[in-house]
Protein backbone atom coordinates (compact mmCIF):
# COMPACT_ATOMS: atom_id res chain seq x y z
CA UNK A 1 -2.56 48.54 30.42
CA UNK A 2 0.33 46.20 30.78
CA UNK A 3 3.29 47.30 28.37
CA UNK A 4 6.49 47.00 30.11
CA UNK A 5 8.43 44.41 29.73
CA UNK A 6 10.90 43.51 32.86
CA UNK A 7 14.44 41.43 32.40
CA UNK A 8 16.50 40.75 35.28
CA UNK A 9 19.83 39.25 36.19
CA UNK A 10 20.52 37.18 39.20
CA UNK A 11 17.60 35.96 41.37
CA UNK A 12 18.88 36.57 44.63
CA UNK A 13 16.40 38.31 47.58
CA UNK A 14 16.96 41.89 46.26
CA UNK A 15 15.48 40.78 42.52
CA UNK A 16 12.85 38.09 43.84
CA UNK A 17 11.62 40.60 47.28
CA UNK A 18 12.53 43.79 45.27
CA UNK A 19 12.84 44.56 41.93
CA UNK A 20 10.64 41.39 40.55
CA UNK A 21 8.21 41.67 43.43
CA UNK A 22 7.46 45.58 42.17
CA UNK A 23 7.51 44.57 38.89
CA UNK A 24 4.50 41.93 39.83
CA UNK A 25 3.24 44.23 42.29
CA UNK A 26 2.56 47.40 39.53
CA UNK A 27 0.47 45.14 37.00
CA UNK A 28 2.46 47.48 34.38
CA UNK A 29 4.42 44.69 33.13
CA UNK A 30 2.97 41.87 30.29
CA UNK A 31 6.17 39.79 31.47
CA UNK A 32 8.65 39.31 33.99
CA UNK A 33 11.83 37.26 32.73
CA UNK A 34 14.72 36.63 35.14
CA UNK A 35 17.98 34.98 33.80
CA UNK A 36 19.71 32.71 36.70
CA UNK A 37 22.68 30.09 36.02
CA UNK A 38 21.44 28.31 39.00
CA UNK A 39 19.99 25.77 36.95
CA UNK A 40 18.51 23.98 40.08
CA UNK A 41 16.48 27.28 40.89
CA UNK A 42 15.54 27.34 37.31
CA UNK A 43 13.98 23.34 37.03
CA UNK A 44 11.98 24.52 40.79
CA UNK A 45 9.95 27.78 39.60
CA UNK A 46 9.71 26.00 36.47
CA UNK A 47 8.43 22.76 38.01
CA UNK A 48 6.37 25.56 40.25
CA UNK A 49 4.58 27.11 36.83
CA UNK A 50 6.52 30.14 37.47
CA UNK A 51 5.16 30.90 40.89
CA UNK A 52 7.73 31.62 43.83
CA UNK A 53 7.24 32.64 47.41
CA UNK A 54 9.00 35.34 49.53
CA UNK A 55 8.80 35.95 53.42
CA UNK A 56 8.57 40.05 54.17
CA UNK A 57 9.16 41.04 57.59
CA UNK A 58 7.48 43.54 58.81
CA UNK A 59 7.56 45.43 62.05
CA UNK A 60 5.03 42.87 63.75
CA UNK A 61 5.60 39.77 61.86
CA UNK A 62 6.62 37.55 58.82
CA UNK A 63 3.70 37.68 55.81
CA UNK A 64 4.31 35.70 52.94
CA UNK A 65 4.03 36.80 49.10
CA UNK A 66 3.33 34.91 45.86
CA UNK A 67 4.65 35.64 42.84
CA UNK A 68 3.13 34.44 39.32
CA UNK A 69 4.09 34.31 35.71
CA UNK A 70 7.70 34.62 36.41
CA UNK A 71 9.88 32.97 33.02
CA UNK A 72 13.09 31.69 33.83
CA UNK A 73 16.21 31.16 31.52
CA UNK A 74 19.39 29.77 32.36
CA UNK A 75 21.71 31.85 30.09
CA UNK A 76 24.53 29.11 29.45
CA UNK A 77 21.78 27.02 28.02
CA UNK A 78 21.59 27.79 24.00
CA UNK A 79 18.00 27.15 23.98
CA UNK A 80 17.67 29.47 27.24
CA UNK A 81 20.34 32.16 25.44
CA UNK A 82 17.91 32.72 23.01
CA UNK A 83 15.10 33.43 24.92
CA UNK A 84 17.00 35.61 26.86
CA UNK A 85 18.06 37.96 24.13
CA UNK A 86 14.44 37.68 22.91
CA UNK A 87 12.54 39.01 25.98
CA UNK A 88 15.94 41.75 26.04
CA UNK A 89 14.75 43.08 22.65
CA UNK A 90 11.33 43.85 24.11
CA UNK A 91 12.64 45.00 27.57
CA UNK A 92 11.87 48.37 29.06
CA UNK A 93 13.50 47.87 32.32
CA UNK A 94 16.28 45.30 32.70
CA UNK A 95 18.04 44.62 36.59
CA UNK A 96 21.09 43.74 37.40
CA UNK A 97 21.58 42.01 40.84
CA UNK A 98 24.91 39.90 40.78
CA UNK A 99 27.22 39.68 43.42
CA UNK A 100 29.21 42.10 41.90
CA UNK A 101 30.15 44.52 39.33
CA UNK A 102 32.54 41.73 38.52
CA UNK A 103 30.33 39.50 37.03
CA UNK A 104 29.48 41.75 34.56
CA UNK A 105 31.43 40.59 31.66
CA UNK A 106 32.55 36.91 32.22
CA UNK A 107 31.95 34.34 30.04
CA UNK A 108 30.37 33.48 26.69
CA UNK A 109 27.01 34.36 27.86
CA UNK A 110 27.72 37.81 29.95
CA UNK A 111 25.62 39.98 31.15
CA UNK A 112 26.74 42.69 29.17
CA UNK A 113 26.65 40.66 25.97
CA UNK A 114 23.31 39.94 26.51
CA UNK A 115 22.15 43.08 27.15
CA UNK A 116 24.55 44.35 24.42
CA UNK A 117 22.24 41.98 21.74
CA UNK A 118 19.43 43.15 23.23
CA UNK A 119 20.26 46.73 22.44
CA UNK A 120 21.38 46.27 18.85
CA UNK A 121 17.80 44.63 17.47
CA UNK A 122 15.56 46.78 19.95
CA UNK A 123 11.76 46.94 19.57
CA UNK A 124 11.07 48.98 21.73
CA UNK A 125 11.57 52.89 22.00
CA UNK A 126 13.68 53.03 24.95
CA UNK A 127 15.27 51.07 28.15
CA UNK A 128 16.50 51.67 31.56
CA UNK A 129 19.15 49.63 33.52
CA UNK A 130 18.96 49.49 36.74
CA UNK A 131 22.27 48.51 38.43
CA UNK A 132 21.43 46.95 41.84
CA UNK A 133 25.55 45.99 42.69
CA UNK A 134 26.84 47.36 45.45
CA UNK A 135 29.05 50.07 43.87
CA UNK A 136 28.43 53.57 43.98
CA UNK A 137 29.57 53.66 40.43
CA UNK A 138 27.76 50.30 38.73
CA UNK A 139 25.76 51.85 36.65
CA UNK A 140 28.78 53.52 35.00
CA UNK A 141 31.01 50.13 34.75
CA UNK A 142 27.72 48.48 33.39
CA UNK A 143 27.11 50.56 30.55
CA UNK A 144 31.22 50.92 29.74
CA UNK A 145 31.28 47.01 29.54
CA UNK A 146 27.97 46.78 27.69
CA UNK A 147 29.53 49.49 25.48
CA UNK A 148 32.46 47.41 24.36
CA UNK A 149 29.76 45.12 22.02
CA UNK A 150 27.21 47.65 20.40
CA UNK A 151 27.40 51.56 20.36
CA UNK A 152 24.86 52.38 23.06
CA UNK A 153 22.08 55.29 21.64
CA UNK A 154 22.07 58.21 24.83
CA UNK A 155 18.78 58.93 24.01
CA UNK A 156 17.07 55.87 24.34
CA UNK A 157 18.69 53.66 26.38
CA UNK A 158 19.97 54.41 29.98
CA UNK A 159 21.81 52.83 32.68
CA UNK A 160 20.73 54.12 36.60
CA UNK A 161 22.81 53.74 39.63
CA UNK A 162 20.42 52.74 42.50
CA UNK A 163 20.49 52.87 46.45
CA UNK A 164 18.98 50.50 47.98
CA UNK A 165 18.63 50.56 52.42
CA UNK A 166 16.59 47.22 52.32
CA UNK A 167 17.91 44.50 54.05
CA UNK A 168 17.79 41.00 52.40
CA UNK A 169 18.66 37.35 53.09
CA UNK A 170 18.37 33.95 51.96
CA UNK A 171 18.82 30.77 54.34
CA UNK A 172 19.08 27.11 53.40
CA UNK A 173 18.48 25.91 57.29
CA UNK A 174 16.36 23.95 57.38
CA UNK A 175 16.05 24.73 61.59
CA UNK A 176 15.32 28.52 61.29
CA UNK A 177 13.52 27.81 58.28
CA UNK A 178 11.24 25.79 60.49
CA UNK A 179 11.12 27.79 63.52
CA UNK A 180 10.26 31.18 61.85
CA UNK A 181 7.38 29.41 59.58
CA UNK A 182 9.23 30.75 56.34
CA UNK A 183 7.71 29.62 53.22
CA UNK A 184 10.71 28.18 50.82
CA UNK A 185 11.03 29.70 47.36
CA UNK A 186 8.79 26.98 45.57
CA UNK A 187 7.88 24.20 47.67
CA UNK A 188 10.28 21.49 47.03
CA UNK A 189 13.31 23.36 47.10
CA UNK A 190 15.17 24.35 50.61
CA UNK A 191 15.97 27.91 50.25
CA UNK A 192 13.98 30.58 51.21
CA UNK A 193 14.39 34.68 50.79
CA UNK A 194 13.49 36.53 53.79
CA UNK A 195 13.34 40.39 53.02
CA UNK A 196 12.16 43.56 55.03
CA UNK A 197 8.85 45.15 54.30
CA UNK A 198 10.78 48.93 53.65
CA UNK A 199 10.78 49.48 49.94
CA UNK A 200 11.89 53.39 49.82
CA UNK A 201 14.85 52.83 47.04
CA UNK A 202 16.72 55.81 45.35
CA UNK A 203 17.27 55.76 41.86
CA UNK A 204 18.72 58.17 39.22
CA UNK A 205 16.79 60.24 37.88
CA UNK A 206 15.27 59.18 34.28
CA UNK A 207 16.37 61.58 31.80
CA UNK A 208 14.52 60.17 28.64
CA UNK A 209 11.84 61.68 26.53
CA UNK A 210 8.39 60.32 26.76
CA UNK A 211 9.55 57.31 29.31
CA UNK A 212 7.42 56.53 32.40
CA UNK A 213 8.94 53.41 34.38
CA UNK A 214 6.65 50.50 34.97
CA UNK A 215 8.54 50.02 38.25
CA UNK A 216 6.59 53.12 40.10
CA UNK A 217 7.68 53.08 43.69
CA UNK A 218 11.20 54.31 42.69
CA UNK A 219 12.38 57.94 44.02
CA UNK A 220 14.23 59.48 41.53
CA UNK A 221 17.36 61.74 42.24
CA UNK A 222 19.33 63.79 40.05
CA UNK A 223 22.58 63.35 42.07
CA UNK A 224 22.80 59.94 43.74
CA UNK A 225 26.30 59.92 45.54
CA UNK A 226 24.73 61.96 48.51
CA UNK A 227 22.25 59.34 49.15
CA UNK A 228 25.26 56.74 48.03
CA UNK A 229 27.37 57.62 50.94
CA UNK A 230 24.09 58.25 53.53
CA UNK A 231 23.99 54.66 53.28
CA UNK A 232 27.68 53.63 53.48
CA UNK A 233 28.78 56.13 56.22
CA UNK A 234 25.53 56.14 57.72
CA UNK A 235 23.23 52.48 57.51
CA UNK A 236 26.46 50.32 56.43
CA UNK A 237 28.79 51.79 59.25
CA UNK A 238 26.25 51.59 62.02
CA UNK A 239 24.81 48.14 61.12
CA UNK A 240 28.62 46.88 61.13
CA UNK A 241 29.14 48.49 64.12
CA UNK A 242 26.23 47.05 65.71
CA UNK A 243 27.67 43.41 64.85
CA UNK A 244 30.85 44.09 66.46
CA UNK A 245 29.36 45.32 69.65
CA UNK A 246 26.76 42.43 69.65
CA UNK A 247 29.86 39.92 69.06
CA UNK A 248 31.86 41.21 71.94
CA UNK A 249 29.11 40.39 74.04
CA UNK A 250 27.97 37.13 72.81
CA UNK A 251 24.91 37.82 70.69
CA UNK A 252 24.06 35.80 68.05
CA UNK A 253 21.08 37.87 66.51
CA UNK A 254 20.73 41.15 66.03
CA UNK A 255 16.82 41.89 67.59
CA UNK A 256 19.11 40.98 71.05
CA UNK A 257 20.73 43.93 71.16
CA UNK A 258 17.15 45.61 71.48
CA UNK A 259 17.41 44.69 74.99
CA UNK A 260 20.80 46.67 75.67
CA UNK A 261 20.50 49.90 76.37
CA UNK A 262 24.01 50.61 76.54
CA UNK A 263 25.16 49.46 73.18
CA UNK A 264 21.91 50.95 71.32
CA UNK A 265 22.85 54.13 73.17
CA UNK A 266 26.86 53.80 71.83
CA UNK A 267 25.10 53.13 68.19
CA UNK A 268 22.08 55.86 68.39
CA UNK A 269 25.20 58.75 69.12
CA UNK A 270 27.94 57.16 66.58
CA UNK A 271 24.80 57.64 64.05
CA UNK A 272 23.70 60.94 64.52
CA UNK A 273 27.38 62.75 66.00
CA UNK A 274 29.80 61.13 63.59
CA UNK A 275 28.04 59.79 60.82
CA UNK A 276 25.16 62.02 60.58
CA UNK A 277 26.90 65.02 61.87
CA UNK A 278 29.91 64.58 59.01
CA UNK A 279 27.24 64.19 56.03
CA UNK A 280 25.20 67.26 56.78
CA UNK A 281 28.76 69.34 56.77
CA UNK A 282 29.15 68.13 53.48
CA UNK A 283 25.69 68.24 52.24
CA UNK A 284 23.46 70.62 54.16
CA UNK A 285 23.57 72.95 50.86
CA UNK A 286 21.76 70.16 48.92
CA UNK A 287 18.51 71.65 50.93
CA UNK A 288 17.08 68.05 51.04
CA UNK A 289 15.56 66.99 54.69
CA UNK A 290 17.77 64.01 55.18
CA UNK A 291 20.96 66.44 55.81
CA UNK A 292 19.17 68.12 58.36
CA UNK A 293 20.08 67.55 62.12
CA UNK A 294 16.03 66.57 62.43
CA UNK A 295 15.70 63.95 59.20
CA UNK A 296 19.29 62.36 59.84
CA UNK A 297 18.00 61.78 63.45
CA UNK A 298 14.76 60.55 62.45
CA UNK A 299 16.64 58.27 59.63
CA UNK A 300 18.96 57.06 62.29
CA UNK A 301 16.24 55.95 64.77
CA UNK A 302 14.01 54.41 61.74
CA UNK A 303 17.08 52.66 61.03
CA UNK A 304 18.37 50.80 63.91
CA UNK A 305 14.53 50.31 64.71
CA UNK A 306 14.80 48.03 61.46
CA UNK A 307 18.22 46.48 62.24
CA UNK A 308 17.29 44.80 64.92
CA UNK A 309 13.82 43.95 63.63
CA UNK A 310 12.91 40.09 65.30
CA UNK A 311 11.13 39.31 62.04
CA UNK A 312 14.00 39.67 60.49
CA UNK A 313 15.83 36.90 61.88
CA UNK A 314 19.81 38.81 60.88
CA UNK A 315 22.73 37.23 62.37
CA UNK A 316 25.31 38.87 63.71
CA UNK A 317 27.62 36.59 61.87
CA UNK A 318 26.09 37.69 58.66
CA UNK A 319 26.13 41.62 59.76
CA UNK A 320 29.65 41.19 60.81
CA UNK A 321 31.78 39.21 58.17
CA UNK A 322 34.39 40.47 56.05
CA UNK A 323 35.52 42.53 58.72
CA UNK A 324 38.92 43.19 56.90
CA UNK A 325 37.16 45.29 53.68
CA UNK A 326 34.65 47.28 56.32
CA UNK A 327 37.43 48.05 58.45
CA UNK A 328 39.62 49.35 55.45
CA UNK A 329 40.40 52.82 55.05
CA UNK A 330 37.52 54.40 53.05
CA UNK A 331 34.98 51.73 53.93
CA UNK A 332 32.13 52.49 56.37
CA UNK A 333 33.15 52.78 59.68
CA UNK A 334 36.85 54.68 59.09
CA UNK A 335 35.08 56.67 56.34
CA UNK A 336 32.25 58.12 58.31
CA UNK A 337 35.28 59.11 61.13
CA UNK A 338 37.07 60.77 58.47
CA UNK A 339 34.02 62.58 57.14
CA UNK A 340 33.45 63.58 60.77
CA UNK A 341 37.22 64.98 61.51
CA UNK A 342 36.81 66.91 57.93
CA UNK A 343 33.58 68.59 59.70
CA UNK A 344 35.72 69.18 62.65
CA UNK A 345 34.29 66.57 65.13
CA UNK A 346 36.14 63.90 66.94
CA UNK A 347 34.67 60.66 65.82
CA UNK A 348 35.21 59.52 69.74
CA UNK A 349 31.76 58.00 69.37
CA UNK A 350 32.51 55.53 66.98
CA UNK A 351 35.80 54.61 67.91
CA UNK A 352 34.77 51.26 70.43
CA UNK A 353 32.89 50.31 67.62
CA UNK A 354 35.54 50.53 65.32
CA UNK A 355 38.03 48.66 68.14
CA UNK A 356 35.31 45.99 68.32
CA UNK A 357 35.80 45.73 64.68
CA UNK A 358 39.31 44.68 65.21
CA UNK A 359 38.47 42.29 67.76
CA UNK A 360 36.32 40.58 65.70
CA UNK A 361 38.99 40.90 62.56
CA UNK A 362 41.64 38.32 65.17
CA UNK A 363 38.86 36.55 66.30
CA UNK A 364 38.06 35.15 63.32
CA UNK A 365 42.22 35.63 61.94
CA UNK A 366 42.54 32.74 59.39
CA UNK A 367 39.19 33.66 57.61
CA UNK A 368 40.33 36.54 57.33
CA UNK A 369 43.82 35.86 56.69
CA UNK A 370 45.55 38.16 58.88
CA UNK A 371 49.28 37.64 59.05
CA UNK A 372 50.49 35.96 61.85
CA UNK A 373 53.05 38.45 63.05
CA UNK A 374 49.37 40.39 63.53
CA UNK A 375 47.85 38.08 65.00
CA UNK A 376 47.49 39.85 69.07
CA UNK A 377 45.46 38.62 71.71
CA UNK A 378 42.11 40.62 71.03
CA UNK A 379 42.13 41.91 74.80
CA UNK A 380 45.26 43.30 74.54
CA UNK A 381 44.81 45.75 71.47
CA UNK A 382 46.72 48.79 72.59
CA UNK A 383 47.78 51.83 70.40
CA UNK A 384 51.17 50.01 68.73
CA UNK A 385 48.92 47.07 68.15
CA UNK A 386 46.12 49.01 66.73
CA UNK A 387 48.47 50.92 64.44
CA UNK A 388 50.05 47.86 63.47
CA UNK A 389 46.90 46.66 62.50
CA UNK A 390 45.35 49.60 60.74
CA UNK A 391 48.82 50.29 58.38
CA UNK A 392 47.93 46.27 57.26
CA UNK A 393 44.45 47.09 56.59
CA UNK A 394 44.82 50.16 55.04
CA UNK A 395 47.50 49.90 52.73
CA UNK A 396 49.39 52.84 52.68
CA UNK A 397 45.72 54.73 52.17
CA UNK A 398 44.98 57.67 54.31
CA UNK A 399 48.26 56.92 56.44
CA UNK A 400 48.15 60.45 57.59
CA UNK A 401 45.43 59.42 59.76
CA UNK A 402 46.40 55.95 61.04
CA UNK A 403 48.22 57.42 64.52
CA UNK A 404 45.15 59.49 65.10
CA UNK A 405 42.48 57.11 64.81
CA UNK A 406 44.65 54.36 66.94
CA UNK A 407 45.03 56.69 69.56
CA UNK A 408 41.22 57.02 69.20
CA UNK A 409 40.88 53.61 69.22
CA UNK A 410 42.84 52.83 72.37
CA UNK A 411 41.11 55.26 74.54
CA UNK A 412 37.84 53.85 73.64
């Protein structure tokens, strides 16, 4: 029987190949409503009878899904507005998938307003959140700034952190959009979302009384940050660190590095010796399989199986930009060394990935606005430069460590 009611914010690849392709998926939902200021997007599944199309990859190719009965609202619309704050009143489970916590509370028609309204005259006996930002604490900073416009009722509505290891894209070329047969969102407009078939996604454990998600698929946890920084130190760090080696050698795509042994090799033992080996000192006690020498290895080789899945069509370019916040202090790649050197390992096998990193960071210097007293010849990074480099990055954060890890760096 179809009671839920789903609301969701943003209709990027991870709500239209995720959470709104579950939603569809479960037949537990009697609508699906997604609010999107793109009003372009809006007119095209509306022009499509609210039907969209998303390409999955899977391990031996690209299917196609269709999606039906999707309503779409543009929230700075009055007309839309009200709709919105409608459907909210009936929701069960409402998604957030913005670019970041950020946009949470900007503008007449925020997010948190609108979920705020939808609170205050609920019909229904309780809601979830789902906060799909990347932030391992957005579904606290969701619920503080929906908190500022009604007094939120614990026991029936709560907001759930989430962790989610799929990789997602959209493309508007037109070329690759060709090449790779991908069906476009609706069929006169020139985007299309290409997302990978895995669909394992941690959320927090639902805590109230008589409440079964419609969204099924979900695995609950009572304690997310574990699983939080698995990804970050683990799946983030490695995937960057992929990009950088691929760049240094002139890939373009990510499936080529498949082909190099070497660098898969470098990644495989930065994954399982620094990454995985500094997680499992710090959370072996949980008892759960992934911190276990055997599931972080079998993680690790699942995961750079799917990194450099050809269906998946990921650019290097894509894995690799914004170099300057993944190479900062307690970001992905320097994190997972530091978790390392607190379980007394020397992160040696992540340091030319890290160095690559910083290739890549002067390669691409005025994108990433590096200062031009910083600005060294890539091939000529030694330990002054590197610490140079690092103190501008980090910011005065972990400084303790900067000497080490350049020294690290320069050997690699």
């Amino acid at each position: 029987m179809k009671e839920h009611v789903f609301v969701g914010f943003g209709f990027g690849p991870i709500q239209s190949g995720l959470f709104a392709a579950e939603a569809f998926r479960s037949k537990n939902f009697k609508r699906i409503v997604i609010a999107e200021v793109d009003q372009n997007l809006v007119d095209a599944i509306r022009d499509n009878n609210g039907t969209y199309y998303v390409n999955v990859a899977t391990s031996e190719s690209v299917i196609t899904e269709q999606i039906d009965g999707i309503e779409i609202f543009n929230p700075t619309n009055q007309e839309d507005k009200a709709q919105l704050i409608s459907a909210l009143k009936d929701a069960t489970e409402i998604v957030t998938s913005l670019p970041s916590v950020n946009f949470y509370d900007l503008g007449e028609s925020s997010v948190a307003k609108l979920i705020a309204a939808g609170i205050k005259d609920s019909t229904v006996d309780a809601k979830i959140a789902y906060a799909a930002e990347n932030n391992n604490h957005a579904a606290e900073l969701l619920e503080e700034a929906v908190a500022k416009y009604v007094d939120i009722p614990k026991s029936k509505v709560q907001f759930l952190n989430t962790v989610i290891g799929k990789m997602s894209q959209v493309t508007t070329d037109e070329t690759i959009i060709k090449e790779k047969s991908l069906k476009t969102i609706t069929p006169n407009f020139m985007k299309a979302f290409l997302v990978e078939e895995f669909n394992k996604i941690l959320v927090t454990k639902v805590d109230l009384t008589d409440f079964t998600p419609g969204i099924e698929v979900f695995a609950q946890k009572s304690d997310l940050l574990p699983f939080e920084e698995a990804k970050l130190f683990g799946h983030n760090a490695i995937h960057a660190m992929l990009a950088y080696l691929g760049a240094q050698k002139g890939y373009e795509n990510m499936d080529q590095l498949r082909g190099d042994k070497e660098l898969m090799d470098i990644a495989r033992r930065a994954f399982i010796n620094v990454s995985g080996a500094g997680l499992i000192h710090k959370y072996a006690s949980l008892g759960d399989e992934l911190f276990t020498q055997e599931g972080f290895t079998a993680y690790a080789d699942d995961l750079l199986d799917r990194m450099t899945n050809p269906f998946l069509t990921d650019a290097v370019a894509r894995a690799a930009r914004d170099p300057k916040r993944k190479l900062s202090a307690r970001d992905r790649i320097f994190g997972a060394m530091k978790l390392a050197l607190e379980a007394g390992i020397e992160p040696v096998e992540m340091a030319r990935g890290a160095k690559d990193g910083l290739k890549y960071l002067l390669k691409n210097a005025d994108e990433n606005e590096v200062v031009q007293e910083l600005r060294f010849a890539p091939e000529e990074l030694d330990k002054e430069k590197i610490t140079k480099l690092l103190e501008w990055l980090w910011q005065g954060e972990d400084s303790e460590l900067v000497e080490k890890f350049a020294q690290l760096l320069a050997d690699a």
